[in-house]
Protein backbone atom coordinates (compact mmCIF):
# COMPACT_ATOMS: atom_id res chain seq x y z
CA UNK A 1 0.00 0.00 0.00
CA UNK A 2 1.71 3.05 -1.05
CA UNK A 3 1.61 6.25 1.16
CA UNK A 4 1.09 9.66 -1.40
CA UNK A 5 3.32 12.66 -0.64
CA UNK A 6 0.46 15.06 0.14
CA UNK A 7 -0.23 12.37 3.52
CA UNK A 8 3.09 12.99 4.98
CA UNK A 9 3.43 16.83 3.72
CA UNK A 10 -0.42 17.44 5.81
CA UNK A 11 1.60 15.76 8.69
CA UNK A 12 4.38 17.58 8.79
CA UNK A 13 2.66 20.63 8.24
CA UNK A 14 0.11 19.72 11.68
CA UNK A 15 3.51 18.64 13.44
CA UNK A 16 5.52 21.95 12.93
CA UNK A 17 3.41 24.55 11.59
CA UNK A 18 0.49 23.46 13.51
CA UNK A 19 -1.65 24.36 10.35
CA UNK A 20 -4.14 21.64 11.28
CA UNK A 21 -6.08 20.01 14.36
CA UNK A 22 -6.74 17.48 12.84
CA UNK A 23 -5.85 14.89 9.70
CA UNK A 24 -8.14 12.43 8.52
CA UNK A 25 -6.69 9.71 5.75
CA UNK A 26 -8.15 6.96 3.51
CA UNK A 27 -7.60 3.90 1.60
CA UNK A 28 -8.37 4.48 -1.96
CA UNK A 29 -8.23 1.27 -3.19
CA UNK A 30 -8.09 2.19 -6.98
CA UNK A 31 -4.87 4.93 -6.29
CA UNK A 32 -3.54 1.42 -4.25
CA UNK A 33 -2.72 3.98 -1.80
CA UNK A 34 -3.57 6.21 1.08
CA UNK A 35 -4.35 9.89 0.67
CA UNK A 36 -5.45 12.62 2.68
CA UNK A 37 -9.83 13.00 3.29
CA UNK A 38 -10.03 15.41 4.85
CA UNK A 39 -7.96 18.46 7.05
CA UNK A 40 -8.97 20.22 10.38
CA UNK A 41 -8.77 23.47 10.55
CA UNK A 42 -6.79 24.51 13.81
CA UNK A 43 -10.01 25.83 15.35
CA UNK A 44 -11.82 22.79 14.49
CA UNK A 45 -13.17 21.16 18.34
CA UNK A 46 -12.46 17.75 19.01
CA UNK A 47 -16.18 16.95 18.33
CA UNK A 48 -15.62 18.32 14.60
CA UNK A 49 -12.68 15.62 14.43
CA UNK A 50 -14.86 12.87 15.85
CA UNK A 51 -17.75 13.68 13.68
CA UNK A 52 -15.32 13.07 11.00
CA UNK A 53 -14.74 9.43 11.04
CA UNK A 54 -18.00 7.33 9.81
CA UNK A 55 -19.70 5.37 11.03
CA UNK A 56 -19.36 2.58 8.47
CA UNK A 57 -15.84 2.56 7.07
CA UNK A 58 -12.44 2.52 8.56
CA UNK A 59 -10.18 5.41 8.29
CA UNK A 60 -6.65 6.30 10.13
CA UNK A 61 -6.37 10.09 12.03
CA UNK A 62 -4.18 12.12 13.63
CA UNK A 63 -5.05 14.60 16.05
CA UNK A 64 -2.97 17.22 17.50
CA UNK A 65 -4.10 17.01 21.04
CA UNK A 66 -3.60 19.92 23.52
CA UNK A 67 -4.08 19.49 27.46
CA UNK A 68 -2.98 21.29 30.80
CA UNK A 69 -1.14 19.03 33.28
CA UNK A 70 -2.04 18.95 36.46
CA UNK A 71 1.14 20.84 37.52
CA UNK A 72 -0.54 23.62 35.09
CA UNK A 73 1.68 23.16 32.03
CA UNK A 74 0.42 23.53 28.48
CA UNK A 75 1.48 20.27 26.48
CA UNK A 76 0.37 19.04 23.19
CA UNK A 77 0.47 15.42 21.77
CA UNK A 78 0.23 13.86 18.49
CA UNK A 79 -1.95 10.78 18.53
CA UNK A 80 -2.86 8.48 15.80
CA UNK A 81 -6.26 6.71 15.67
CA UNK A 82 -6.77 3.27 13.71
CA UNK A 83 -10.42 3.83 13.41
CA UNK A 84 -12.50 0.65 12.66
CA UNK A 85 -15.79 0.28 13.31
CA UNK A 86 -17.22 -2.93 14.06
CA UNK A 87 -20.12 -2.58 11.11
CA UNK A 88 -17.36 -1.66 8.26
CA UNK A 89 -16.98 -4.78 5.78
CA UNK A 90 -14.41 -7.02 6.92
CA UNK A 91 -12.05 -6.63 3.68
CA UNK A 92 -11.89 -3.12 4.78
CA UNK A 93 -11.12 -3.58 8.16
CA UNK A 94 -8.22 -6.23 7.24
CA UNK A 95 -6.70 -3.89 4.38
CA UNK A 96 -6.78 -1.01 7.44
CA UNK A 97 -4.86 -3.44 9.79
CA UNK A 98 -2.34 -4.73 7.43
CA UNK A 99 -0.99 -1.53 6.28
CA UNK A 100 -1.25 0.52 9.42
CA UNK A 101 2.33 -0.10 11.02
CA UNK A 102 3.81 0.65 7.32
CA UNK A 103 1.54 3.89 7.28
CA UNK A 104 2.27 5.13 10.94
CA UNK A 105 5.86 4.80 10.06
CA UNK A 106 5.74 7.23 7.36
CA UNK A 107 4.42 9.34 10.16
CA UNK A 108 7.14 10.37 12.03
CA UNK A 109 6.27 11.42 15.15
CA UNK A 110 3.36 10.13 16.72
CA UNK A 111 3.46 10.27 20.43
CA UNK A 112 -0.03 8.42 21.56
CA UNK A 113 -1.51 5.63 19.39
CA UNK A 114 -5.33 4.64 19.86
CA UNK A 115 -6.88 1.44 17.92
CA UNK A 116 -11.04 2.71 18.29
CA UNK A 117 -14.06 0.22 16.94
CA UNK A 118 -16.68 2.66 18.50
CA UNK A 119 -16.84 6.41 19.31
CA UNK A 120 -15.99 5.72 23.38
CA UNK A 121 -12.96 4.31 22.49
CA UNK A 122 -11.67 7.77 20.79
CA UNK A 123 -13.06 10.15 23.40
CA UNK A 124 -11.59 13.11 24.65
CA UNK A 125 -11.45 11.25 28.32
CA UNK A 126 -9.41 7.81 26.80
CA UNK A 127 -6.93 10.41 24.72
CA UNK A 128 -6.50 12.57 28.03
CA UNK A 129 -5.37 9.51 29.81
CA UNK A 130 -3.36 8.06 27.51
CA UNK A 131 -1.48 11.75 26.63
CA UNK A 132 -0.29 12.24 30.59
């Protein structure tokens, strides 16, 4: 499964520009590939980012997550979501787990990774814990 430019340009652009909140990518099965679906805009919410994964097909993300400590320090963490519902169609959901470790790779520097099959899995709550 190849991995197009514009995926890891969006990335590094959300990484050190922080020109995004949020990335969402897809499998186009006919590019063989995976490519961008859609970008966050940095004052997207986190409920704009959740609303865009769907309901019935898998999808990766990245979100760039910012939290307070509880010492009162501003951090931010880059966390990757393997998004797959359990009503997607099972070729999809195997094609999704078979090329995500090659995918993340290309993705250098992810800091949190979440596998989801429902929306309570990706809440802001599970990231939160999983950030600190």
């Amino acid at each position: 499964m190849a991995v197009h430019d514009e995926c890891k340009l969006k990335f590094l652009e959300l990484k050190a520009r922080r020109t995004y909140r949020f990335i969402v990518y897809k499998i186009e099965e006919k590019q063989n590939g995976v490519v961008v679906e859609k970008l966050g805009e940095p004052t997207d919410s986190y409920e704009d980012f959740s609303a865009s994964l769907p309901a019935n097909e898998c999808r990766y993300a990245v979100y760039d997550f910012d939290y307070v400590t509880e010492e009162n320090c501003q951090k931010s963490r880059i966390v990757f979501v393997a998004w797959s519902p359990d009503t997607a169609k099972v070729r999809s959901k195997m094609i999704y787990a078979s090329s995500k470790d090659r995918f993340k790779r290309e993705l250098d520097g992810i800091q949190v990774e979440l596998q989801a099959t429902d929306p309570t899995e990706v809440g802001l709550d599970v990231i939160r814990s999983r950030a600190n």
